[in-house]
Protein backbone atom coordinates (compact mmCIF):
# COMPACT_ATOMS: atom_id res chain seq x y z
CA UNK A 1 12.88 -20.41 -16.11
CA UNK A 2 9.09 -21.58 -15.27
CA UNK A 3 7.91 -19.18 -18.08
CA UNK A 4 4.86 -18.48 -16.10
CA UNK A 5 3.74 -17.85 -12.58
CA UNK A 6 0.69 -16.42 -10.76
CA UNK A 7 1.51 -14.27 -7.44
CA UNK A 8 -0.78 -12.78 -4.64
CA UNK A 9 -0.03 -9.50 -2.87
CA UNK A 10 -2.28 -8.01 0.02
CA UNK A 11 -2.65 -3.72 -0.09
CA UNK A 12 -1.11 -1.28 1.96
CA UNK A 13 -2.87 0.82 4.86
CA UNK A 14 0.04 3.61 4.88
CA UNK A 15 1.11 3.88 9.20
CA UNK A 16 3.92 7.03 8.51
CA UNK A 17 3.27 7.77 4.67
CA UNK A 18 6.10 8.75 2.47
CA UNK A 19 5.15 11.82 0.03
CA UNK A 20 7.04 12.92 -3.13
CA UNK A 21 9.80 11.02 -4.93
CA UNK A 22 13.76 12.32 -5.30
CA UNK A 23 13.83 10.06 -8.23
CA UNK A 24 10.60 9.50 -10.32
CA UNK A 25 12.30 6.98 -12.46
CA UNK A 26 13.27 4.60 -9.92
CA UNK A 27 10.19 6.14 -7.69
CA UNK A 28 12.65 6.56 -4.45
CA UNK A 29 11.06 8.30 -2.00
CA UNK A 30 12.48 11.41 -0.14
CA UNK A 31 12.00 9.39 3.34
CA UNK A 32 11.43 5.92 4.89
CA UNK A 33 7.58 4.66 5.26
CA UNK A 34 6.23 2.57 7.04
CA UNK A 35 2.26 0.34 6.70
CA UNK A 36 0.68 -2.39 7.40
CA UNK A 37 -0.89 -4.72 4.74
CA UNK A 38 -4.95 -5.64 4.44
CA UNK A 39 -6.43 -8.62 4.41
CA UNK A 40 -8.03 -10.70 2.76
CA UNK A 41 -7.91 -7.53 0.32
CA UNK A 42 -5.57 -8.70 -2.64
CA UNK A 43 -4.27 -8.69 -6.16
CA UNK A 44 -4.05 -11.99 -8.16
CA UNK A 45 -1.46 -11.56 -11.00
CA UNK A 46 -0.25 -14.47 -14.09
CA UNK A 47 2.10 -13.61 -16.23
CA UNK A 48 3.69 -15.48 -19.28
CA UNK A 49 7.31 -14.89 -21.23
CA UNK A 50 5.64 -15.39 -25.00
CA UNK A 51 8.63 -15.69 -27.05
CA UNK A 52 6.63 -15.96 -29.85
CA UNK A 53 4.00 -12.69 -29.24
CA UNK A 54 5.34 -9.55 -30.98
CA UNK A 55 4.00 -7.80 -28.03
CA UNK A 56 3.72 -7.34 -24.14
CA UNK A 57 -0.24 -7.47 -23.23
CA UNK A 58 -1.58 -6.24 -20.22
CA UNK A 59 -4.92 -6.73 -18.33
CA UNK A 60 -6.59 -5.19 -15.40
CA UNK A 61 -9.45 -6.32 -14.22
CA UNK A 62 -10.56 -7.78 -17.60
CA UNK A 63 -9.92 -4.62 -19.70
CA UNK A 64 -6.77 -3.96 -21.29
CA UNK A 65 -4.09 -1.20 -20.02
CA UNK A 66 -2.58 1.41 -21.81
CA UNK A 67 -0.99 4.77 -21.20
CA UNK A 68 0.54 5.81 -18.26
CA UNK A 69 -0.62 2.77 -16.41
CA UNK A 70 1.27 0.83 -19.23
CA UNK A 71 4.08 2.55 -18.69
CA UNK A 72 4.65 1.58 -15.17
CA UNK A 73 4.19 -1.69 -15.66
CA UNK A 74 7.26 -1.35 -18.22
CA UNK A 75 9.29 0.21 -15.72
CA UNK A 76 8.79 -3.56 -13.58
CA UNK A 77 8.49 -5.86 -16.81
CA UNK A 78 11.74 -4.12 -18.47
CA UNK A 79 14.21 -4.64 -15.10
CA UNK A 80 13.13 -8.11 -14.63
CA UNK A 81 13.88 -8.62 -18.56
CA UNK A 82 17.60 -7.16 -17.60
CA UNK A 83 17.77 -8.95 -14.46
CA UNK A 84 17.15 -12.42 -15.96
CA UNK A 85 18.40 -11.67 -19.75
CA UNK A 86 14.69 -12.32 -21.18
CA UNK A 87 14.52 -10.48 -24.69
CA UNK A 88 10.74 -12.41 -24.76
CA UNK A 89 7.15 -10.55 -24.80
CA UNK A 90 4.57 -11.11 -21.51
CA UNK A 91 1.62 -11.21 -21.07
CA UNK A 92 -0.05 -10.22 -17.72
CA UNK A 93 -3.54 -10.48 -16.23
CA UNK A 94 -4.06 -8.93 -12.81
CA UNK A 95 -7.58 -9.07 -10.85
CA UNK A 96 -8.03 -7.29 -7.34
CA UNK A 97 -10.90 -8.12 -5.22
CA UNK A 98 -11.78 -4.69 -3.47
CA UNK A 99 -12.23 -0.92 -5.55
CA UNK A 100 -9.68 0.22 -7.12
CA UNK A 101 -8.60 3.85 -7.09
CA UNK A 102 -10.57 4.77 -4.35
CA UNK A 103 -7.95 5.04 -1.45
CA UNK A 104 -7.55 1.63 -0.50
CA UNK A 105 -3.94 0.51 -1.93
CA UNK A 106 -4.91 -0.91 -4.97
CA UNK A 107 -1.47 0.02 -6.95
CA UNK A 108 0.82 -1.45 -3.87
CA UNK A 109 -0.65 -5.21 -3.87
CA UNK A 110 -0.96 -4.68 -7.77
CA UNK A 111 3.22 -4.42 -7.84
CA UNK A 112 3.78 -6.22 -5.62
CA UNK A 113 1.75 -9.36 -6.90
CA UNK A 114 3.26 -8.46 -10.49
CA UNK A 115 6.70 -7.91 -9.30
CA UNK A 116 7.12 -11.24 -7.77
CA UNK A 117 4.93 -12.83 -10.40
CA UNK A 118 7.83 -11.95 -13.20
CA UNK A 119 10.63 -12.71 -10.63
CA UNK A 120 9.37 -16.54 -9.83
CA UNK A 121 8.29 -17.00 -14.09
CA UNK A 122 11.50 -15.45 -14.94
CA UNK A 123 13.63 -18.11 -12.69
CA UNK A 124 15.13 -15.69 -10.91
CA UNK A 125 16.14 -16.45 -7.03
CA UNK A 126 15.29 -13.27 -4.84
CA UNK A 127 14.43 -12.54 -1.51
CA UNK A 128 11.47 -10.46 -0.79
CA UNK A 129 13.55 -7.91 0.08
CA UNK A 130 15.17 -8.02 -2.92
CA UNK A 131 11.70 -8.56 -5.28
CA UNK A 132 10.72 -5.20 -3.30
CA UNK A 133 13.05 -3.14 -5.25
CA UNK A 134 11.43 -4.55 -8.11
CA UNK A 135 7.88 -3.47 -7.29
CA UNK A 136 9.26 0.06 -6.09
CA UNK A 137 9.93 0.93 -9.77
CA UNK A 138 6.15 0.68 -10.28
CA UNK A 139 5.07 2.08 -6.54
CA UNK A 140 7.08 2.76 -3.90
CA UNK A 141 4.33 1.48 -1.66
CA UNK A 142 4.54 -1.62 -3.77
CA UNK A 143 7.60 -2.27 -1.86
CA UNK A 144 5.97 -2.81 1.33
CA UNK A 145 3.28 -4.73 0.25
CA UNK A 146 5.91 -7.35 -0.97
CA UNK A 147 7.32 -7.97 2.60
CA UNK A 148 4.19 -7.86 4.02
CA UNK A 149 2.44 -7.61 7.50
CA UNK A 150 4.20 -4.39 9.19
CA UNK A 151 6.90 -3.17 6.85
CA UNK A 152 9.30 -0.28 6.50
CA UNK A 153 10.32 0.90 3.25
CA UNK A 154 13.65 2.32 3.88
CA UNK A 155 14.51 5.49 1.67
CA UNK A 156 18.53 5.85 -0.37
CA UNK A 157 19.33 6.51 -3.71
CA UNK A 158 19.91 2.32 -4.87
CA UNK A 159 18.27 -1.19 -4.75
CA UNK A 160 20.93 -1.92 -2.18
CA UNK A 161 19.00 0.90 0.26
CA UNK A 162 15.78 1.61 -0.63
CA UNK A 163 13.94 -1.84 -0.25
CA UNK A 164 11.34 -2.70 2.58
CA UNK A 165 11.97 -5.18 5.45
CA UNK A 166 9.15 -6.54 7.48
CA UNK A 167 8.92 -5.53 10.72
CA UNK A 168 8.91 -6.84 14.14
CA UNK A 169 6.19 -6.25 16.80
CA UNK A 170 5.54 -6.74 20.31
CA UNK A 171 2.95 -7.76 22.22
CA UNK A 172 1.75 -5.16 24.84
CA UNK A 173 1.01 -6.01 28.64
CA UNK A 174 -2.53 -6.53 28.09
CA UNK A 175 -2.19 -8.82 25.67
CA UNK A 176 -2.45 -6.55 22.46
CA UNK A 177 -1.10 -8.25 19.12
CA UNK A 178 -0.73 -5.60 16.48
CA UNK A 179 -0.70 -8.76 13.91
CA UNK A 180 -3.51 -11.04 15.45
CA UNK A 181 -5.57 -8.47 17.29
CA UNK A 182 -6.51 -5.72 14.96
CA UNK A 183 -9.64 -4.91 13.03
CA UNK A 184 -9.38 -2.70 10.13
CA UNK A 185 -12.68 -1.36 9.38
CA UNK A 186 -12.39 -0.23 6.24
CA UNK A 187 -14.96 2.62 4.87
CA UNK A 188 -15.29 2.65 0.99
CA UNK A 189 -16.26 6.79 -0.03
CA UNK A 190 -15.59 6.51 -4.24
CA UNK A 191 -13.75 9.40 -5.07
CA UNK A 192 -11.27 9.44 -8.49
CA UNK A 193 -7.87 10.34 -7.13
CA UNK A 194 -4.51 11.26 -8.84
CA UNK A 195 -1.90 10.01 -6.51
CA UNK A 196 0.97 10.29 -8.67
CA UNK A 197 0.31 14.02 -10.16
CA UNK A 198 -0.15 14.51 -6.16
CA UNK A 199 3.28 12.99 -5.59
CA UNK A 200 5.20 14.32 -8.19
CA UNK A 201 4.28 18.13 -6.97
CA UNK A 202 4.67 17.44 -3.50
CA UNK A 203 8.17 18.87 -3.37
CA UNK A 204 6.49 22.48 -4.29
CA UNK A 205 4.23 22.78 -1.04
CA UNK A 206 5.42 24.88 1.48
CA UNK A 207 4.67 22.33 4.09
CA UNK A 208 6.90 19.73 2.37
CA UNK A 209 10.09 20.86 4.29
CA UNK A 210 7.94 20.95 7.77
CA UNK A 211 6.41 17.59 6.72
CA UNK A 212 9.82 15.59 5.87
CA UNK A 213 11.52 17.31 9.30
CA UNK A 214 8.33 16.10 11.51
CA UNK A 215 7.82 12.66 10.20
CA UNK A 216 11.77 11.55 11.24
CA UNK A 217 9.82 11.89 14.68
CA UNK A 218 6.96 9.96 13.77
CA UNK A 219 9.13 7.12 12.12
CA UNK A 220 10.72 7.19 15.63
CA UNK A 221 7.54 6.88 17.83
CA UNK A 222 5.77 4.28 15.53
CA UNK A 223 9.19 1.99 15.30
CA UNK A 224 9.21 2.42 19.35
CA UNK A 225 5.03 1.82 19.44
CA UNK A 226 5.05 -1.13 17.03
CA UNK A 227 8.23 -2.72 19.17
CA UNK A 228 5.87 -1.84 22.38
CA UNK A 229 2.84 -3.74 20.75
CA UNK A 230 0.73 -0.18 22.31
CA UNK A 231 -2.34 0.13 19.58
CA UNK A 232 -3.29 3.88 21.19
CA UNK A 233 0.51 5.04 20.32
CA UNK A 234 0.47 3.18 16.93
CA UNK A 235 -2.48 4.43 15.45
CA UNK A 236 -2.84 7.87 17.20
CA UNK A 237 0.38 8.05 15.43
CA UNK A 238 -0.96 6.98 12.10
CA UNK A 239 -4.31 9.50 12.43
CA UNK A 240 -1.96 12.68 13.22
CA UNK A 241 -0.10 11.09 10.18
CA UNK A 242 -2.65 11.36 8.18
CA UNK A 243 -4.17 14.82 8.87
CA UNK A 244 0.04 16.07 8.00
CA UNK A 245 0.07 13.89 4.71
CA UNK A 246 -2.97 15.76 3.67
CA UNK A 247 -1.87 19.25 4.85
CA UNK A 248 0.92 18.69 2.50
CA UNK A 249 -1.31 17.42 -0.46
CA UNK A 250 -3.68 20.10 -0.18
CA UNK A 251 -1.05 23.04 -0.46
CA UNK A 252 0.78 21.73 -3.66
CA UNK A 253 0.04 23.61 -7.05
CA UNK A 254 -3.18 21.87 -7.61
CA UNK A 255 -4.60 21.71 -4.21
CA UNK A 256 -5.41 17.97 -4.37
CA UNK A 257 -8.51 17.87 -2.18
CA UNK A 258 -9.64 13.90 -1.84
CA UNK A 259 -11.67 14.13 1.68
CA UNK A 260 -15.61 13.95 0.61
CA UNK A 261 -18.20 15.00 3.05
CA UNK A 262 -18.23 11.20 3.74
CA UNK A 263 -15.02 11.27 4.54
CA UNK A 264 -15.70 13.82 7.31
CA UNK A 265 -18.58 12.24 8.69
CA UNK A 266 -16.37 8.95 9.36
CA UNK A 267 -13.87 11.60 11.32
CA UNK A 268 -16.52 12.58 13.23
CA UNK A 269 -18.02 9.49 14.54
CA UNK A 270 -14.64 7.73 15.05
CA UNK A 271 -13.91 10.53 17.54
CA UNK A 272 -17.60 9.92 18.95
CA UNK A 273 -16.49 6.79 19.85
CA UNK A 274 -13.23 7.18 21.15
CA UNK A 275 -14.31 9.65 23.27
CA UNK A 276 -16.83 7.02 24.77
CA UNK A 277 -14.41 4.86 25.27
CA UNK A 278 -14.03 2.97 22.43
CA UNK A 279 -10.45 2.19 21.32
CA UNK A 280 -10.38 3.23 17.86
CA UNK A 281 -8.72 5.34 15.00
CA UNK A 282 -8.85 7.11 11.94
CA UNK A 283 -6.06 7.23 8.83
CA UNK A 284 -6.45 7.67 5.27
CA UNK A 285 -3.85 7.34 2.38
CA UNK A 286 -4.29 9.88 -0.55
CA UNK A 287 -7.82 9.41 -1.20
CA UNK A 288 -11.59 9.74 0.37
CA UNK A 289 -11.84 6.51 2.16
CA UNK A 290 -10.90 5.42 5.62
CA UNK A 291 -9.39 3.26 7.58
CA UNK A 292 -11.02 2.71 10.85
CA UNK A 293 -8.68 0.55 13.32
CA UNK A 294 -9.44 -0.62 16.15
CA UNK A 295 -9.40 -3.93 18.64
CA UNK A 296 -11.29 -7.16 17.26
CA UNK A 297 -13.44 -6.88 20.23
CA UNK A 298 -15.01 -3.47 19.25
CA UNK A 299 -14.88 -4.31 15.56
CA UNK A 300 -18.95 -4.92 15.21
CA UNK A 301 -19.77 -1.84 17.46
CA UNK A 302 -17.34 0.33 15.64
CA UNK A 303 -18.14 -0.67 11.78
CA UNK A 304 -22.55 -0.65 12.79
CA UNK A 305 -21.47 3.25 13.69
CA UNK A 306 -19.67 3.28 10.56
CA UNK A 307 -22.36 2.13 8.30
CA UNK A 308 -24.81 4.66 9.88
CA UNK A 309 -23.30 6.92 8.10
CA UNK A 310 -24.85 5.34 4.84
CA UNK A 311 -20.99 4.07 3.14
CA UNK A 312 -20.15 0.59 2.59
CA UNK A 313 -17.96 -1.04 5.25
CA UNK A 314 -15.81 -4.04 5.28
CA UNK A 315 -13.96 -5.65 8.09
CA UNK A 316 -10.59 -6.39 7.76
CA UNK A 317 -7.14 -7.78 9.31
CA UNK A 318 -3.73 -7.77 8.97
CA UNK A 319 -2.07 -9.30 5.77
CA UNK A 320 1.15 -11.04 5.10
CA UNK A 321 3.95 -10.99 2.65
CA UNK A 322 3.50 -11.54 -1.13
CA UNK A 323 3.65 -15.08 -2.00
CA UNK A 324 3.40 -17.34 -4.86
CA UNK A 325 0.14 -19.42 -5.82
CA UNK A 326 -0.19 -23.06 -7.50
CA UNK A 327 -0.62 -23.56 -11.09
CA UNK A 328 -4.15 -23.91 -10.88
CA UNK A 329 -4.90 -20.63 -9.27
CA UNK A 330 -3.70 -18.96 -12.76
CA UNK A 331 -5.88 -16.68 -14.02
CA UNK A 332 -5.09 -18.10 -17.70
């Protein structure tokens, strides 16, 4: 056992999201996701085993966490205590270096970094795989963010089946990478979002049983589409994604609405574009801002239209798996 260890973990952009958990314990999902990860979006985690604290401290982004946030990190600290037989306290800083809470994946690269983090200080000897069941107990999205790149979070009721594997893609006839070749242009619209009240009444829509039938179909065509290396079939598939993720999310109890007239304005210009010519597509995650993919050649056209609209853009590209840092990248 190292006793400490600092991980990095890259966010999520959700391809064919999963909605509502079967088990909100063990956060297993009802069906199989799949997403590609951000970069060079990411979480930096340390953590410690302090046999001699009385308590386990946690830090976010330089303030201290408590409450429900807290509590999820227990549900990863406390199995990695079983796991390795550590009875000690931890403590555990985390920074990100995009918004938080604003759409973007913040909570999946924040598991995933701690997950791993707690696995490599513990001494324990786990695949990624493996370290993704881990994460899962604090997101399920956390899962794919371990593996990394283009991942697919399988669902089951145990560790043994619900745990992500990374993907593998193709490269189309023109030449299209889906790893080296795309441009994520990411559009930041700040809007507070409660993704796991949204989750946890999901079940209670009326479109849920529509939405889990139809996206068996969609897990089908984006496997096929990511195999194919075609960008139109992999992220038309991810906006029409999307638009059903939200349908759902709108008719629970609460009628979550996250879309801002921001939001809408990105919508509408991204389908300006494509119907110029441009190759380029729209998804969003459960939150206001957007994900705006397209091909690295178009990536400055498409993210000057972007910025027109008076947001703040970024440009971003595809991320791999979780991985462990040197000593001196510790954030203590």
């Amino acid at each position: 056992m190292t006793g400490k260890a600092t991980a990095r973990a890259h966010p999520i952009q959700g391809l064919v999201k999963y909605h509502g958990m079967r088990d909100e314990e063990l956060r297993l999902p009802y069906h199989d996701s799949i997403s590609l990860c951000t970069a060079p979006t990411a979480t930096t985690t340390t953590v410690e085993w302090q046999p001699d604290a009385s308590e386990d401290a946690y830090v976010i982004g330089g303030e201290e966490v408590d409450g429900r946030a807290a509590e999820r990190i227990d549900m990863v600290v406390d199995h990695v205590r079983d796991l390795a037989g550590v009875d000690a306290a931890v403590r555990l800083e985390s920074e990100n270096s995009f918004p938080s809470n604003i759409g973007f994946g913040s909570s999946s690269s924040g598991f995933a970094a701690a997950a791993l983090a707690l696995v490599e200080a513990a001494g324990l000897d786990r695949t990624l795989p493996e370290v993704s069941t881990i994460a899962r107990r604090g997101s399920s999205s956390a899962a794919r963010a371990v593996t990394g790149a283009y991942s697919r979070l399988d669902a089951g009721l145990n560790d043994e089946d619900c745990r992500s594997r990374r993907l593998n893609v193709g490269v189309s006839e023109d030449g299209f990478d889906p790893e080296e070749d795309l441009r994520i242009v990411a559009a930041h619209v700040p809007a507070y979002k409660e993704t796991e009240e949204a989750h946890r009444e999901a079940a209670a829509s009326h479109m849920m049983q529509a939405r889990t039938a139809h996206v068996q179909d969609q897990l089908v065509e984006m496997t096929d589409a990511l195999r194919e290396g075609d960008f139109d079939r992999i992220f038309e598939t991810a906006e029409h994604d999307s638009l059903s993720l939200t349908a759902t999310t709108m008719t629970g109890p609460s009628g979550w609405v996250y879309w801002q007239p921001e939001t809408i304005a990105v919508f509408n210009a991204v389908r300006e574009l494509r119907e110029s010519g441009v190759p380029v597509y729209f998804s969003t995650d459960t939150g206001a801002s957007v994900y705006v993919n397209t091909l690295a050649d178009h990536a400055d056209e498409v993210e000057s239209r972007i910025a027109e609209i008076g947001i703040d853009t970024d440009v971003w590209e595809v991320g791999g798996p979780a991985h462990v840092l040197d000593e001196s990248d510790a954030l203590f």
